[in-house]
N, C-alpha and C. Protein backbone atom coordinates (compact mmCIF):
# COMPACT_ATOMS: atom_id res chain seq x y z
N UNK A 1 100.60 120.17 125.16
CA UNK A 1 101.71 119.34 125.57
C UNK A 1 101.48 118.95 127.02
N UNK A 2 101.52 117.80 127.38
CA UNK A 2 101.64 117.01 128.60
C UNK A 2 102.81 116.34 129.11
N UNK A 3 102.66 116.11 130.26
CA UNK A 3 103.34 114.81 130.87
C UNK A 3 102.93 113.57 130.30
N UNK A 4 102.30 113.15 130.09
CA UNK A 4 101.61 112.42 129.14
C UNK A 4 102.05 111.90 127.86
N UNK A 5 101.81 113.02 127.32
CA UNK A 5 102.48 112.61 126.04
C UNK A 5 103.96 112.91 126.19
N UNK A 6 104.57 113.69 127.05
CA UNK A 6 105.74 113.53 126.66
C UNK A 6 106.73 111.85 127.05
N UNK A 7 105.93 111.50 128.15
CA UNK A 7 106.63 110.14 128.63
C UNK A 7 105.70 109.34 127.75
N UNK A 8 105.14 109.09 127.00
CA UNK A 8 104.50 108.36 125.94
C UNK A 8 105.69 108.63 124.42
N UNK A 9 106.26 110.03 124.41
CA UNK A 9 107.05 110.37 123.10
C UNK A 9 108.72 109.45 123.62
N UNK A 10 108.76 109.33 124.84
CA UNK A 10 110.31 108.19 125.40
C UNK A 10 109.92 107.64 125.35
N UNK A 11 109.28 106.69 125.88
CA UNK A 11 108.90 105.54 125.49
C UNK A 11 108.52 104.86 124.13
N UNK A 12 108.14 105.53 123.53
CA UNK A 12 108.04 105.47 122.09
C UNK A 12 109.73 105.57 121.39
N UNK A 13 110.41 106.64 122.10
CA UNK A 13 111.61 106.86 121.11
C UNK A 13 112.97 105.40 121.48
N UNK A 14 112.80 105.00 122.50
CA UNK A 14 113.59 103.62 123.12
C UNK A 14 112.81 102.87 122.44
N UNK A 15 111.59 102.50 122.23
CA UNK A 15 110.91 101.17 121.56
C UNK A 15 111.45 101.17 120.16
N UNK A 16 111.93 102.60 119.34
CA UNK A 16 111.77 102.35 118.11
C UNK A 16 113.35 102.42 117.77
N UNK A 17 114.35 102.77 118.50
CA UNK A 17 115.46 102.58 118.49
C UNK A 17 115.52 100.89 118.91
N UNK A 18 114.94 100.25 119.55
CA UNK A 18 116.05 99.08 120.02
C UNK A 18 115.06 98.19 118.54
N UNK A 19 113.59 98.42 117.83
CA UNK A 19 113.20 97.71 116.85
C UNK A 19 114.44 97.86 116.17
N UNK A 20 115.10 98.75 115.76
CA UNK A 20 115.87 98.72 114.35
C UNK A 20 117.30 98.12 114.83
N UNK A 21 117.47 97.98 115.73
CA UNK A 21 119.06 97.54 116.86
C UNK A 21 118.50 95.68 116.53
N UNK A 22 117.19 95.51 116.49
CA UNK A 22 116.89 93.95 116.67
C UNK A 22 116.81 93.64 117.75
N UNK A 23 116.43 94.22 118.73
CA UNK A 23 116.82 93.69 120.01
C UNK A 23 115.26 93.34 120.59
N UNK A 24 114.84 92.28 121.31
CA UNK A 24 113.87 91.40 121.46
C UNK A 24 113.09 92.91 122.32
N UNK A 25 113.98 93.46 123.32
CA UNK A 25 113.75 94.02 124.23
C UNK A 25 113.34 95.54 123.89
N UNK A 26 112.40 95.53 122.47
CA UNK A 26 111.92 96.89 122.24
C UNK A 26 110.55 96.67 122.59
N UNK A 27 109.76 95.51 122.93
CA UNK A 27 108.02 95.21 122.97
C UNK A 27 108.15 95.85 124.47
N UNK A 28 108.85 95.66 125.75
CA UNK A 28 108.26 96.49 127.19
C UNK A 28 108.11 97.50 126.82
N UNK A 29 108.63 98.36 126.19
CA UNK A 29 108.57 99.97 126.28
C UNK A 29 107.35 99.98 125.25
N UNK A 30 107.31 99.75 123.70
CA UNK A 30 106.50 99.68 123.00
C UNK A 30 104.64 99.21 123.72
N UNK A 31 104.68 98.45 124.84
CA UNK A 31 103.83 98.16 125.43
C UNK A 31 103.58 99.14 126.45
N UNK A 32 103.89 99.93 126.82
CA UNK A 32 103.70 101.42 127.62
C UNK A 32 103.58 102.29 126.65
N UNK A 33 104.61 102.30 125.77
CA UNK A 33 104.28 104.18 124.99
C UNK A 33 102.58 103.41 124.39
N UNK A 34 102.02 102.44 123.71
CA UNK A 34 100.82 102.70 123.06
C UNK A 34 99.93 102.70 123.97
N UNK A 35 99.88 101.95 125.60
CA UNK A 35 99.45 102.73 126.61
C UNK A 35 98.75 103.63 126.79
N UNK A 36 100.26 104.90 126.80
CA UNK A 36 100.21 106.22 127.26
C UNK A 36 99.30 106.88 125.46
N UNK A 37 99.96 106.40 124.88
CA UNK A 37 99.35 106.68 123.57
C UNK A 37 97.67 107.01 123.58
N UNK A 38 96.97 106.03 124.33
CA UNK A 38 95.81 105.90 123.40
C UNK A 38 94.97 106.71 124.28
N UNK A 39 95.79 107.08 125.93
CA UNK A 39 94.80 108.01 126.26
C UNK A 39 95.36 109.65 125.29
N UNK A 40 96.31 109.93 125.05
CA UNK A 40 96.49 110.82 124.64
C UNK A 40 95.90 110.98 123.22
N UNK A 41 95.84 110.58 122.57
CA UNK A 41 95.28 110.79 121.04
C UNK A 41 93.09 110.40 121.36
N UNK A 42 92.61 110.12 122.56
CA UNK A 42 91.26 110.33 122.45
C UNK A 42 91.27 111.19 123.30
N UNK A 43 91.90 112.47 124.07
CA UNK A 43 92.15 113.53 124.13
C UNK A 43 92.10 114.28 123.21
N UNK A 44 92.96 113.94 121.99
CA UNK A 44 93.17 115.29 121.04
C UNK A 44 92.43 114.26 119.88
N UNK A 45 91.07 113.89 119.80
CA UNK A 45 90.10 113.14 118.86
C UNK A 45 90.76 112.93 117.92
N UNK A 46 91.39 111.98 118.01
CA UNK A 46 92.57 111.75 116.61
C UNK A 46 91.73 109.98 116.94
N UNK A 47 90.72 109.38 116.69
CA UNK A 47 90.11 108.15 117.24
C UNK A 47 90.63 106.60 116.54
N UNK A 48 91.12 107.40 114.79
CA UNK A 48 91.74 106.15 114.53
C UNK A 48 93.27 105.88 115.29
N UNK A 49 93.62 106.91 115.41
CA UNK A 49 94.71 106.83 116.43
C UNK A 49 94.76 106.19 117.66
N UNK A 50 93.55 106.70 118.13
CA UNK A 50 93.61 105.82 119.59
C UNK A 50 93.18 104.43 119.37
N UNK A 51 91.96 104.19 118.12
CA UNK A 51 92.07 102.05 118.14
C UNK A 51 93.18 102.12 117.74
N UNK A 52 93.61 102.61 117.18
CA UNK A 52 95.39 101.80 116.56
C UNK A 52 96.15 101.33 118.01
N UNK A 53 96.15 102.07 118.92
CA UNK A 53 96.61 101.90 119.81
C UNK A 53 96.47 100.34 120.71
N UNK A 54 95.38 100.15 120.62
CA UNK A 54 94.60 98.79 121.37
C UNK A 54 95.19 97.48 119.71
N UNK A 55 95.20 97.95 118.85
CA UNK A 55 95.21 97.25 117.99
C UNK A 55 97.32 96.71 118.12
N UNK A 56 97.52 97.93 118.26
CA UNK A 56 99.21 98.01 118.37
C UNK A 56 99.43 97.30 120.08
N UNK A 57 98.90 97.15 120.98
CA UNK A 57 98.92 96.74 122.06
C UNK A 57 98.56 95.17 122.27
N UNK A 58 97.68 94.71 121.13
CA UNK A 58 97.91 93.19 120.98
C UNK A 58 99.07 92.47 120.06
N UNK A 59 99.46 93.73 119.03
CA UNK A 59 100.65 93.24 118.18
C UNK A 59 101.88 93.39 119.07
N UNK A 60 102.01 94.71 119.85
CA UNK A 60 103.58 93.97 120.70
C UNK A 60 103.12 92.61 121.48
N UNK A 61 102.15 92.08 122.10
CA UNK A 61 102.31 91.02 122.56
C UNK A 61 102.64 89.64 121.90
N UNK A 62 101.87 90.23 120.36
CA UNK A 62 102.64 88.69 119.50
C UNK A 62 103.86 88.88 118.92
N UNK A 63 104.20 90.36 118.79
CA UNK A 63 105.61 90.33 118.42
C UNK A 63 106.85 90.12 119.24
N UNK A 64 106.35 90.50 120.58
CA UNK A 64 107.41 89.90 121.74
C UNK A 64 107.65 87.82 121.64
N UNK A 65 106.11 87.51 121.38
CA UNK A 65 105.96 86.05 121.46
C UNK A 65 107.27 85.73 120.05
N UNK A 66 106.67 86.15 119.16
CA UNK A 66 107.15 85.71 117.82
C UNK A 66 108.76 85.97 117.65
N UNK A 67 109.17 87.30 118.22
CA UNK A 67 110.78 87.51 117.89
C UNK A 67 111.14 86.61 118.98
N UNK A 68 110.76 86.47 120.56
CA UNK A 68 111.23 85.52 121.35
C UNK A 68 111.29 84.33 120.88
N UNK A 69 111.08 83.61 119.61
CA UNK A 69 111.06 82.48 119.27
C UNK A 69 112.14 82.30 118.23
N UNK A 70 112.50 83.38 117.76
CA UNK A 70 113.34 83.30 116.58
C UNK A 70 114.69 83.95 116.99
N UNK A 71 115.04 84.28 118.04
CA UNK A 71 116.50 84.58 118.56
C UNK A 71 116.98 83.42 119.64
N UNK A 72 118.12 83.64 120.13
CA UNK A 72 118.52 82.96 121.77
C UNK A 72 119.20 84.09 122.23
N UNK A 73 118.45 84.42 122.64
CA UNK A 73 119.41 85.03 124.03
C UNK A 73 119.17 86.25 123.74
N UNK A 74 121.07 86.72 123.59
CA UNK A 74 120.46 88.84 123.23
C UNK A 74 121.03 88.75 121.96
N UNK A 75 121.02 87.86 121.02
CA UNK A 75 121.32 87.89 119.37
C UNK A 75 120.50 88.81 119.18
N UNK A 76 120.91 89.94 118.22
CA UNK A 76 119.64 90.35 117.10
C UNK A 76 118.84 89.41 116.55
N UNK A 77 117.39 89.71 116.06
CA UNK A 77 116.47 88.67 115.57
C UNK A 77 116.91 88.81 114.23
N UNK A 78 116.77 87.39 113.40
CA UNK A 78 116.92 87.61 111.44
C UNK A 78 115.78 88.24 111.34
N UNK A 79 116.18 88.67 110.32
CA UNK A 79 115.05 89.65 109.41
C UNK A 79 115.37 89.06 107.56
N UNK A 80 113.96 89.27 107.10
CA UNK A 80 113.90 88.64 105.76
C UNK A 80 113.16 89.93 104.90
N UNK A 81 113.74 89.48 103.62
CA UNK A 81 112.93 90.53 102.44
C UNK A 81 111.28 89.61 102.55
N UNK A 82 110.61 90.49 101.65
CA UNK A 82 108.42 90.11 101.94
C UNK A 82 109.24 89.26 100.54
N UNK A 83 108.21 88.68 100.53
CA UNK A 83 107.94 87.94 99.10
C UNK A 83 106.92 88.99 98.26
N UNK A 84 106.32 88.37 96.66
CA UNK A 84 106.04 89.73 95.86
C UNK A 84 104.47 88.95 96.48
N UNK A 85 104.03 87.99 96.53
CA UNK A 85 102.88 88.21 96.86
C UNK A 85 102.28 88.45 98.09
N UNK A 86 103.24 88.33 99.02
CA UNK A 86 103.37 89.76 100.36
C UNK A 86 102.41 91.05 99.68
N UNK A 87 103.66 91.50 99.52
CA UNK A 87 103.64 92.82 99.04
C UNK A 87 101.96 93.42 98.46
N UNK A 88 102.11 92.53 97.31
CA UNK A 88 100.82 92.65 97.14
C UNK A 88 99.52 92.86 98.13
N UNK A 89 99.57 91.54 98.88
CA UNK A 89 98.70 91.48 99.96
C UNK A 89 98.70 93.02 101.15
N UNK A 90 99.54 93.45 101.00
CA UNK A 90 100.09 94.11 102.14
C UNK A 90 99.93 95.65 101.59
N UNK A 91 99.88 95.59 100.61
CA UNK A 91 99.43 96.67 99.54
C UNK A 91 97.73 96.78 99.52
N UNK A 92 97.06 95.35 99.42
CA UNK A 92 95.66 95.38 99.16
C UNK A 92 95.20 95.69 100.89
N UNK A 93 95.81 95.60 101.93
CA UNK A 93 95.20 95.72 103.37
C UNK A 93 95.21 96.79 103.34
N UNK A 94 96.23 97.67 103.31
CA UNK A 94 96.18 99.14 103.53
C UNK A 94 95.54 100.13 102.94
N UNK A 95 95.10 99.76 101.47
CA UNK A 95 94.32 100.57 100.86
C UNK A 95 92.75 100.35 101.46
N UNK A 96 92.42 99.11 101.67
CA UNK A 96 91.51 98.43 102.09
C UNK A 96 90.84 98.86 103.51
N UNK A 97 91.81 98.73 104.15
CA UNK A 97 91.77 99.39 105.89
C UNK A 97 91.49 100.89 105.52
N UNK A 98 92.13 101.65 104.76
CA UNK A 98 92.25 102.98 104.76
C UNK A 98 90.89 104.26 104.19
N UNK A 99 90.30 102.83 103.05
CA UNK A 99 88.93 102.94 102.63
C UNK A 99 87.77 102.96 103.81
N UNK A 100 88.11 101.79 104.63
CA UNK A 100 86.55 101.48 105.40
C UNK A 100 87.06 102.39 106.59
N UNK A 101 88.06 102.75 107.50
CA UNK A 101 88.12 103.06 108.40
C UNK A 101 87.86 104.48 107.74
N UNK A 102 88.03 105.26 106.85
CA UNK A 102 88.23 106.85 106.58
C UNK A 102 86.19 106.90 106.50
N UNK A 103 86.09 105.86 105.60
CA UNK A 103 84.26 106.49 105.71
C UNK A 103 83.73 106.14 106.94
N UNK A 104 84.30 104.98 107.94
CA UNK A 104 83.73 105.11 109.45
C UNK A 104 83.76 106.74 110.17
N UNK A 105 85.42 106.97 109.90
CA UNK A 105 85.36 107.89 110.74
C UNK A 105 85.08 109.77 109.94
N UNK A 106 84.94 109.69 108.95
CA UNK A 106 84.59 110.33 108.69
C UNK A 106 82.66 110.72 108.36
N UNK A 107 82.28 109.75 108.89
CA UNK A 107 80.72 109.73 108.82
C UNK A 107 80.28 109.77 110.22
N UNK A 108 80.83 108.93 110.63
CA UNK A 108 80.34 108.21 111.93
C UNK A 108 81.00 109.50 112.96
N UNK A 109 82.00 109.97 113.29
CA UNK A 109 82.21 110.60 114.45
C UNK A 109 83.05 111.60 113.89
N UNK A 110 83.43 112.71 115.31
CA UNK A 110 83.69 114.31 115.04
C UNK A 110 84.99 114.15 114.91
N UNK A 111 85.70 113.15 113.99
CA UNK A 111 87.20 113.18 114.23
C UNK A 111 87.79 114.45 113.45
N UNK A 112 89.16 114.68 114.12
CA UNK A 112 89.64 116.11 113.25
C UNK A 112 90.29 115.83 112.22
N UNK A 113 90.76 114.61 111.89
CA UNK A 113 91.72 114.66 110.60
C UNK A 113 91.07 112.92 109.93
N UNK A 114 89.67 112.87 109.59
CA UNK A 114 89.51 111.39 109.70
C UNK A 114 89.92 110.45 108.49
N UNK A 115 90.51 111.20 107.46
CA UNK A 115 90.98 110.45 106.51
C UNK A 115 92.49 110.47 106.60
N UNK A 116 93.00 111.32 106.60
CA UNK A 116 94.34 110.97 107.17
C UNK A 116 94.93 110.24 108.19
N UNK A 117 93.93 110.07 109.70
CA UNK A 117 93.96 109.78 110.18
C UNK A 117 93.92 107.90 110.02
N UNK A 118 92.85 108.04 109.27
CA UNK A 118 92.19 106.36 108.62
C UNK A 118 93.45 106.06 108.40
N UNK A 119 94.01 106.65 107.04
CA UNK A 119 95.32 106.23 106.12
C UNK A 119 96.49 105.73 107.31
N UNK A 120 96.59 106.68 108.38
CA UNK A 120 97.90 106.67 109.20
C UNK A 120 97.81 105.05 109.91
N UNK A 121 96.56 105.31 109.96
CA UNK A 121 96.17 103.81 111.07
C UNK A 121 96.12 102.65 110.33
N UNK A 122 95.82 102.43 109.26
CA UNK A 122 95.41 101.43 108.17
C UNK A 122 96.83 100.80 108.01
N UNK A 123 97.44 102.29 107.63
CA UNK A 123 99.06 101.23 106.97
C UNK A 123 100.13 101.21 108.14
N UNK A 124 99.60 101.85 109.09
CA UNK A 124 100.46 101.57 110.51
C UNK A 124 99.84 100.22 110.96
N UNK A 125 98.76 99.71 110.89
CA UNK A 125 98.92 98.21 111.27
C UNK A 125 99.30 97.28 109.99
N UNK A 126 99.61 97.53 108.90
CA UNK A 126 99.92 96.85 108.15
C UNK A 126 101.81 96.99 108.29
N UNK A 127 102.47 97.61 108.80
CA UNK A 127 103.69 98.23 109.31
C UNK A 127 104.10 97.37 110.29
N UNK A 128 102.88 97.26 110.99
CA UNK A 128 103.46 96.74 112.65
C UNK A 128 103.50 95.05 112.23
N UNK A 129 102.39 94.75 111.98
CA UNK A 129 102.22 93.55 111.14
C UNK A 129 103.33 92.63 110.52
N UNK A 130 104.08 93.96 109.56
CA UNK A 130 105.44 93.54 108.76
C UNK A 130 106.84 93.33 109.90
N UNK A 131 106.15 94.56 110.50
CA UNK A 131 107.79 94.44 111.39
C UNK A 131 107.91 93.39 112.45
N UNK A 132 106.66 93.18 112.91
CA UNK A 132 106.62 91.88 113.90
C UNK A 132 106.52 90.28 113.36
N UNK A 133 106.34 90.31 112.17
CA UNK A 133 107.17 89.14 111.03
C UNK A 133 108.46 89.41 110.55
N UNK A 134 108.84 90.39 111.01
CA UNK A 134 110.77 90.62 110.78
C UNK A 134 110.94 90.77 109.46
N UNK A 135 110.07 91.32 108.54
CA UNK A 135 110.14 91.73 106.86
C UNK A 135 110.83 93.77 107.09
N UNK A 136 111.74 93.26 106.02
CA UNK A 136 112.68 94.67 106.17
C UNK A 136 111.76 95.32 105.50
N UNK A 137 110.82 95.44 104.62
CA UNK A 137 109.98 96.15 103.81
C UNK A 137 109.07 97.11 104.91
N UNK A 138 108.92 96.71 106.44
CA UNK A 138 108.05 97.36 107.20
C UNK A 138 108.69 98.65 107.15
N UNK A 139 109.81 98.98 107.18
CA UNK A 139 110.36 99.99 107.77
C UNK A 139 110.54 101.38 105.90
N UNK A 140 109.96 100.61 104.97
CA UNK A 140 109.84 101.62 104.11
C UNK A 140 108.29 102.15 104.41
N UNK A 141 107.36 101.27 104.69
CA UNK A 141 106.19 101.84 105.39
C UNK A 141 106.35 102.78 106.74
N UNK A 142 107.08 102.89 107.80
CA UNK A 142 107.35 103.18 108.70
C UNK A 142 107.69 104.88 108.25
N UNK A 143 108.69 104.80 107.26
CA UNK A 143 108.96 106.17 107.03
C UNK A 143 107.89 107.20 105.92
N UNK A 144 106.92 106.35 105.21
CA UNK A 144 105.87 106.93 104.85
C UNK A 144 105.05 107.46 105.84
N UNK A 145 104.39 106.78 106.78
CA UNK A 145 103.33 106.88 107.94
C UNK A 145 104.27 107.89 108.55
N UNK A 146 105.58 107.91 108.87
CA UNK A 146 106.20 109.33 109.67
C UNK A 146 106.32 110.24 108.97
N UNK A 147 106.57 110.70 107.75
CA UNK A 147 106.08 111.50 107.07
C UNK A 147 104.82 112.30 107.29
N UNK A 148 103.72 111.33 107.43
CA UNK A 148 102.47 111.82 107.35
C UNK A 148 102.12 112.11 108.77
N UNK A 149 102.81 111.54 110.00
CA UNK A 149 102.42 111.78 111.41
C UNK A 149 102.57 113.01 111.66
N UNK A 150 104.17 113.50 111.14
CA UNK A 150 104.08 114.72 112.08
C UNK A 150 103.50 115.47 111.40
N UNK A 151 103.42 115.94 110.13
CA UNK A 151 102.24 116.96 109.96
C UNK A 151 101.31 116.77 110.14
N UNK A 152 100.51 115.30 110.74
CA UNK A 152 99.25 115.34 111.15
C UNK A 152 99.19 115.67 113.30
N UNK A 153 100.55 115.04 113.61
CA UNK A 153 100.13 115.62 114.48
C UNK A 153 100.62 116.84 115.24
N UNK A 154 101.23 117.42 114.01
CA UNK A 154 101.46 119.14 114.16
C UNK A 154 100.72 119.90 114.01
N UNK A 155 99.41 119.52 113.08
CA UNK A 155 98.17 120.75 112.95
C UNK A 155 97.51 120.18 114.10
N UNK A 156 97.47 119.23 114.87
CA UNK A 156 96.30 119.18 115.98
C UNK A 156 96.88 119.48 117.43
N UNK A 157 98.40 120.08 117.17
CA UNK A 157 98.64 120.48 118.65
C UNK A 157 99.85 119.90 119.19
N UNK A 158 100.07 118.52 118.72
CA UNK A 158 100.55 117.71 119.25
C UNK A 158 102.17 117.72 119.29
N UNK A 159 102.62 118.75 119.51
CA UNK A 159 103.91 119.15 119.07
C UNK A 159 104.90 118.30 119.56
N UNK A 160 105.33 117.63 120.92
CA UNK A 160 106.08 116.34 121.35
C UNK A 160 106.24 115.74 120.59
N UNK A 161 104.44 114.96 120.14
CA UNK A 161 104.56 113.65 119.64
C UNK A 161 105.10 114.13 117.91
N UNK A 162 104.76 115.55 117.38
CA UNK A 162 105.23 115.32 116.03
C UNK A 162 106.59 115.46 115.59
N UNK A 163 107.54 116.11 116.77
CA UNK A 163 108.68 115.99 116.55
C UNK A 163 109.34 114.30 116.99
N UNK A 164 108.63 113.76 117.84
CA UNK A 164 108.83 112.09 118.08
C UNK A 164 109.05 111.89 116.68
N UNK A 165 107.91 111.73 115.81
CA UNK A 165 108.01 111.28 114.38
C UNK A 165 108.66 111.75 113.75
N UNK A 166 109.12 112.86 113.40
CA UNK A 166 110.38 113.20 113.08
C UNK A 166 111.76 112.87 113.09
N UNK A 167 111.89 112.39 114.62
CA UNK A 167 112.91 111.68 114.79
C UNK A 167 112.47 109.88 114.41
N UNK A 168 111.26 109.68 114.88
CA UNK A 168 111.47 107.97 114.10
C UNK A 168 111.35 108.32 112.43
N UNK A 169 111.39 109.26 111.98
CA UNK A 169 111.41 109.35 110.50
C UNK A 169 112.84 109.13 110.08
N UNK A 170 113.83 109.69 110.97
CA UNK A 170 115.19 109.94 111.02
C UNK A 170 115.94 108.13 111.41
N UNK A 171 115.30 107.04 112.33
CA UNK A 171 115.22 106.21 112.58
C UNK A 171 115.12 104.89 111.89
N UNK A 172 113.93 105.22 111.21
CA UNK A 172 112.88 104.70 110.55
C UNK A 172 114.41 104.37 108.72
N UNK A 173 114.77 105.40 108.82
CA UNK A 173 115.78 105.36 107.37
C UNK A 173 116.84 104.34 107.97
N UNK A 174 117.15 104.37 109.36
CA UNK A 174 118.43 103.87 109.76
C UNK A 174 118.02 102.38 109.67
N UNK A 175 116.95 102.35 110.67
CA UNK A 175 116.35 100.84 110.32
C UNK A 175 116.18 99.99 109.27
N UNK A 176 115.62 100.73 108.28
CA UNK A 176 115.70 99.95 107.04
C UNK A 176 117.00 99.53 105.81
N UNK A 177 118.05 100.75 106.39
CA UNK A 177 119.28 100.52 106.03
C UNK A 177 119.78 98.92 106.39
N UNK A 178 119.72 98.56 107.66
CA UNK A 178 120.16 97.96 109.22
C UNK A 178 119.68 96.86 108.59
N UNK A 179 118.12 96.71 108.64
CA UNK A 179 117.92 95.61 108.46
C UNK A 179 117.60 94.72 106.71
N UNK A 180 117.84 96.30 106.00
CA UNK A 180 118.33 95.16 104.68
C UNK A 180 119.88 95.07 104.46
N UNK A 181 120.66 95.63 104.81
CA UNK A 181 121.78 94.86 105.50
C UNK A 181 122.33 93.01 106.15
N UNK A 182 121.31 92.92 107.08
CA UNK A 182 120.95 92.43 107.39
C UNK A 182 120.15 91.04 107.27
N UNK A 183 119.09 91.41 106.30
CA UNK A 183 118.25 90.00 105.56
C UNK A 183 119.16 88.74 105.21
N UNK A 184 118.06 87.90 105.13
CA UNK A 184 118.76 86.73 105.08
C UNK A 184 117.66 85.92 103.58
């Protein structure tokens, strides 16, 4: 446990509260916690974790672009159900991502958890993806991948960040309540 990760686990826990609030103003923080993120997870060789990070660090910038386009002001942003051939698609990335990245990192380097790890990262950018197109379906992905975070990053130490996920697991339900509520 660090300073580090623990101001990486606030920053993370404000980014993922104001996503499910709708509020434009969850990408600043979200743009620091993956930051602080990516030195912390190539610390504790979690590696698909840390590209996710660089990968999640160009998606808040288009998701700040993209929700800034679809609100005025401090409205919540609309949010929409996926369509089925979404879904599909969004179904075929993650298995897809989860395939090539698990035999990268499980061949290629000393990662500690590299298929789980693959999986976490694969359908976490297929997550971020959804949620920064404002599809309420991201946030049933959201609570799968937290599921799987904190016990992944409870066997490697990471005790902050796995109770973080815990609580965006706790989040993660509210959100998707919120924003199929919500859909339009």
């Amino acid at each position: 446990m660090s300073a580090l990760e623990i101001s990486a686990a606030l920053f993370g826990l404000i980014n993922i509260i104001l996503i499910a609030r709708r509020s434009l103003w969850n990408y600043p923080f979200g743009v620091v916690m993956v930051s602080l993120y990516f030195i912390v997870f190539l610390q504790a060789r979690l590696y698909s974790a840390a590209g996710l990070q660089i990968f999640f660090l160009a998606s808040q910038i288009y998701g700040w672009w993209y929700w800034r386009r679809a609100t005025a002001g401090a409205a919540p942003v609309p949010v929409r159900p996926l369509a089925v051939r979404g879904r599909w698609l969004a179904f075929a990335a993650g298995t897809l991502g989860t395939l090539v990245l698990g035999l990268a990192m499980s061949r290629l380097t000393d990662a500690a958890a590299p298929w789980v790890d693959a999986g976490n990262a694969a359908w976490s950018m297929v997550a971020q993806l959804l949620t920064d197109r404002r599809h309420v379906e991201s946030w049933l992905l959201w609570i799968g991948i937290n599921i799987t975070s904190v016990w992944l990053y409870a066997t490697q130490g990471l005790l902050p960040t796995a109770m973080l996920y815990g609580i965006f697991l706790g989040i993660a339900c509210w959100g998707w309540d919120q924003w199929r509520r919500a859909a339009t």
